[in-house]
Structures are given as structure tokens and as C-alpha cells.
C-alpha atoms as a PDB file:
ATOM      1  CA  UNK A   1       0.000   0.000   0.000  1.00  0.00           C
ATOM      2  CA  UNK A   2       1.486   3.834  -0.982  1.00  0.00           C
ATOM      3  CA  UNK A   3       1.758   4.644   2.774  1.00  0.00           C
ATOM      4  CA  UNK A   4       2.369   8.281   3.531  1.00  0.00           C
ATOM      5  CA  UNK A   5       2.711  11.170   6.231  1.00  0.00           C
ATOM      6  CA  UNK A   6       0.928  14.483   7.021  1.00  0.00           C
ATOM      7  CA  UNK A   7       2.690  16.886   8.970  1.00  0.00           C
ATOM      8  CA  UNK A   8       0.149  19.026  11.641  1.00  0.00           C
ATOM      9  CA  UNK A   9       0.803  22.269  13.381  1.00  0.00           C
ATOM     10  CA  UNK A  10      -1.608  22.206  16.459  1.00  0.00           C
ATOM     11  CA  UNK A  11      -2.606  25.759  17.570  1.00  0.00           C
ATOM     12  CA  UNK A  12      -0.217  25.795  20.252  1.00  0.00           C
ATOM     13  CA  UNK A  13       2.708  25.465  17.821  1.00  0.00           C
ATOM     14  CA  UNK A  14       3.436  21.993  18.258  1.00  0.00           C
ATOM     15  CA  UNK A  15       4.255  19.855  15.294  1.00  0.00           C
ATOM     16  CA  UNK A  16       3.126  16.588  14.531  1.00  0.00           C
ATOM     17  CA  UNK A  17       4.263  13.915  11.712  1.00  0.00           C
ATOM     18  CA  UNK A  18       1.401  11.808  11.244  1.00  0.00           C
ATOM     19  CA  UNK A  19       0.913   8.624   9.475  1.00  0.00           C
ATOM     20  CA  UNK A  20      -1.613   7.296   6.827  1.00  0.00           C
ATOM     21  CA  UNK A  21      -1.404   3.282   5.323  1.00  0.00           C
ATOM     22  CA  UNK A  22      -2.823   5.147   2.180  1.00  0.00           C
ATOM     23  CA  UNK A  23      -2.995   8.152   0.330  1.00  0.00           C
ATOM     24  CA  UNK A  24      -6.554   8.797   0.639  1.00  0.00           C
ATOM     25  CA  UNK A  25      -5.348  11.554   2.858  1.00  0.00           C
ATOM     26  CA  UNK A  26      -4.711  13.611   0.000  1.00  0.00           C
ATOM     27  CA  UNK A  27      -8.141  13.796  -0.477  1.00  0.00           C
ATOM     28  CA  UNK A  28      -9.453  15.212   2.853  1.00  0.00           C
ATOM     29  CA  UNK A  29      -6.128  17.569   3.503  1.00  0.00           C
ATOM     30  CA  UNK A  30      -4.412  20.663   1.632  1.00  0.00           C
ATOM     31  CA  UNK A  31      -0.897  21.547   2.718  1.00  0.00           C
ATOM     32  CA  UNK A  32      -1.296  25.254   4.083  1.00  0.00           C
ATOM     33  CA  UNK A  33      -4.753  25.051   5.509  1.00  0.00           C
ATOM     34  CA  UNK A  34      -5.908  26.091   8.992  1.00  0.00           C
ATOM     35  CA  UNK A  35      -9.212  24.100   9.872  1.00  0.00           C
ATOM     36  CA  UNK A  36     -11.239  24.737  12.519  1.00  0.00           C
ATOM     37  CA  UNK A  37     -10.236  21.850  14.935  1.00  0.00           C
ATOM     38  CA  UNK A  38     -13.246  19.687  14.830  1.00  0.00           C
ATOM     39  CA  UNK A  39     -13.043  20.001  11.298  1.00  0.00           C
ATOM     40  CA  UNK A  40      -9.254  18.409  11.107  1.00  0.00           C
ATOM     41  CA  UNK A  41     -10.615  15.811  13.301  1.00  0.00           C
ATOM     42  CA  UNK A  42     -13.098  14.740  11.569  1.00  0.00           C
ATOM     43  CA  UNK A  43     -11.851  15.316   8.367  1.00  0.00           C
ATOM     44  CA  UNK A  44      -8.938  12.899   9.947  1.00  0.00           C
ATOM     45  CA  UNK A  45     -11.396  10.397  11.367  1.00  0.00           C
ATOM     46  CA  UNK A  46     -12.926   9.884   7.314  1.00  0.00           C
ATOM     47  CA  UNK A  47      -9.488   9.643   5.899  1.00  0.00           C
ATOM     48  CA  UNK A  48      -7.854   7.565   8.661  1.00  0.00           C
ATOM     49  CA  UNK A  49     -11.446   4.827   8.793  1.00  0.00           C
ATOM     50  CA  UNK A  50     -11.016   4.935   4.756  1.00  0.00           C
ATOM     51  CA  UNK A  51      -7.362   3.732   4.671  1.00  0.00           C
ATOM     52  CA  UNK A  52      -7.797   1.453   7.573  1.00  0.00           C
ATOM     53  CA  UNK A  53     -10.341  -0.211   5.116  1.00  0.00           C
ATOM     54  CA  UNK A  54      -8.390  -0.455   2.507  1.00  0.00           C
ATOM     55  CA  UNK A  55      -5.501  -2.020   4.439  1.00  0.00           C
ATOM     56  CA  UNK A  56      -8.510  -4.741   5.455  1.00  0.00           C
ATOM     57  CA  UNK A  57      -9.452  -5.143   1.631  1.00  0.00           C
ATOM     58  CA  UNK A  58      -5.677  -6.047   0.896  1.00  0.00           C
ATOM     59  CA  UNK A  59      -4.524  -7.942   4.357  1.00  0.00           C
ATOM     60  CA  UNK A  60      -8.009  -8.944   5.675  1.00  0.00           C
ATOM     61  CA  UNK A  61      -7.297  -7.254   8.698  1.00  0.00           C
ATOM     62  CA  UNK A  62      -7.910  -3.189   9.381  1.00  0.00           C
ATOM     63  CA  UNK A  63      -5.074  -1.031   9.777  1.00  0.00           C
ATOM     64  CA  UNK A  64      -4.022  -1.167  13.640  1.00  0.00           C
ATOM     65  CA  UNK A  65      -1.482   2.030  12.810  1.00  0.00           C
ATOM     66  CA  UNK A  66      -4.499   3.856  11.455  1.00  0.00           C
ATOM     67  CA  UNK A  67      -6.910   3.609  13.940  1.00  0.00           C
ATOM     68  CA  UNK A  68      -3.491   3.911  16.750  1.00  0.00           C
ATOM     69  CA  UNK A  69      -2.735   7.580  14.741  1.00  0.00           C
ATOM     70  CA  UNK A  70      -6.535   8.488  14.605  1.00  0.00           C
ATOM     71  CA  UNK A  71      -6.729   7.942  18.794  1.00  0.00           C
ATOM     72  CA  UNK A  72      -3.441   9.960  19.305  1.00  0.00           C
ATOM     73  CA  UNK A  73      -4.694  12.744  16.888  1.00  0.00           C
ATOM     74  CA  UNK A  74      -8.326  12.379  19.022  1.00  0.00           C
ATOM     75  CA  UNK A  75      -6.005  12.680  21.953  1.00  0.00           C
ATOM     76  CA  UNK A  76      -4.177  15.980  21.278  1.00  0.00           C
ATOM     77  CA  UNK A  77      -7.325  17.646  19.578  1.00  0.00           C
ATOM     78  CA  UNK A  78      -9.035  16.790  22.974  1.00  0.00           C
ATOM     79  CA  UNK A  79      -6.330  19.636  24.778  1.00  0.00           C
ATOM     80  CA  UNK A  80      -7.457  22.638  22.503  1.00  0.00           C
ATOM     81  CA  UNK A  81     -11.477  21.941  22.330  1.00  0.00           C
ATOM     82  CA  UNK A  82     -11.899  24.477  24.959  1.00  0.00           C
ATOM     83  CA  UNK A  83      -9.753  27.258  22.890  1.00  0.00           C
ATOM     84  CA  UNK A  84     -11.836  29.509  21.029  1.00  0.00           C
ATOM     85  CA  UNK A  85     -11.006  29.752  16.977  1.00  0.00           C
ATOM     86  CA  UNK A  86      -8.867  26.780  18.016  1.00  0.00           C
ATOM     87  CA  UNK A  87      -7.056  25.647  14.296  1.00  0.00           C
ATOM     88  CA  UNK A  88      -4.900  22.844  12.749  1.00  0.00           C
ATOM     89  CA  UNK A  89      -2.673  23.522   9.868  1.00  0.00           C
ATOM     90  CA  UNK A  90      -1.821  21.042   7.704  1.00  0.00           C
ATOM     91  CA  UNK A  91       2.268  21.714   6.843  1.00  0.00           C
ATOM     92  CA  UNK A  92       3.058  19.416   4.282  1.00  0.00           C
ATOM     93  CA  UNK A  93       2.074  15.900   2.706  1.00  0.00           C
ATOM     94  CA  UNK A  94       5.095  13.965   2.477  1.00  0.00           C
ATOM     95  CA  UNK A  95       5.578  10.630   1.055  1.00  0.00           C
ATOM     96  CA  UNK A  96       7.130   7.122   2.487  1.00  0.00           C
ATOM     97  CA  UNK A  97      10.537   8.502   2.424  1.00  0.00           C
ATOM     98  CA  UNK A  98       9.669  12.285   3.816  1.00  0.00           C
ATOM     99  CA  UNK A  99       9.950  13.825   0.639  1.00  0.00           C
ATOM    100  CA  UNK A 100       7.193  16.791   0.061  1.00  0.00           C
ATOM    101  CA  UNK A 101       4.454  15.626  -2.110  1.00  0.00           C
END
């Protein structure tokens, strides 16, 4: 499977290199975009379920590094949902090997 990496800035400034089984992520994040963070989560959470499917099409089992990066993305979002205008950029889509897509 065409695994790949999206790289987060949370609203405190943190950075985060996070990791999709499939590049479906390209499809629910643009590199340079602030969403609203419920938005990032969920869009995260459609993404993250899709590739975790697709791994279970190919292996017969789901994705256990999808559904461990969705919970530590639920995790973080979890210490900003009281900021107001709280947002998640998306930095970069990078493939296997870290190179910028």
C-alpha cells in the first residue's frame, strides 16, 4: 500500500508527523490550511477509517497504525477543544521517504 505522512501544526505550535497506510489523505487535507479543529478531526477520522479499510481489503485485517494515529490525533485535539477559533494547519504531505508531495 502507498503509505504516507501528514505533517500538523496544532494551535499551540506543536508539530506533529502523522501517518496514513494510504494516500486517501490527500483527499481530505491541503498543505497550508488552517481548519477549525473539529473540522481536522473529523476530516482525519474519514481519511484515517477509509485507509484502515483499505488495508482490510488487501490484508483482511484493518489497519491497527491507522486507527493507533486516529486515537493519538483524538487525543491531542481533545487539549485545545476548549480554545476559542482553536485551528490545525496542515504543513506538508510527504511521502514514504519524507519527501514533500
Amino acid at each position: 500500500m502507498p503509505e504516507m505522512y501528514f505533517q500538523v501544526c496544532w494551535p499551540d505550535g506543536v508539530v506533529q508527523r502523522c501517518y496514513s497506510p494510504s494516500t486517501i489523505v490527500e483527499d481530505f487535507s491541503t498543505p497550508g490550511t488552517a481548519y477549525p479543529l473539529k473540522e481536522f478531526v473529523e476530516r482525519s477520522r474519514m481519511a484515517l477509517g477509509i485507509a484502515c479499510e483499505r488495508v482490510r481489503a488487501v490484508y483482511g485485517v484493518p489497519s491497527r497504525a491507522a486507527t493507533g494515529q486516529l486515537a493519538e490525533i483524538e487525543s491531542a485535539a481533545a487539549r485545545y477543544a476548549d480554545m476559542d477559533g482553536a485551528k490545525v494547519t496542515v504543513e506538508a504531505l510527504l511521502d514514504a521517504y519524507g519527501n514533500v508531495r
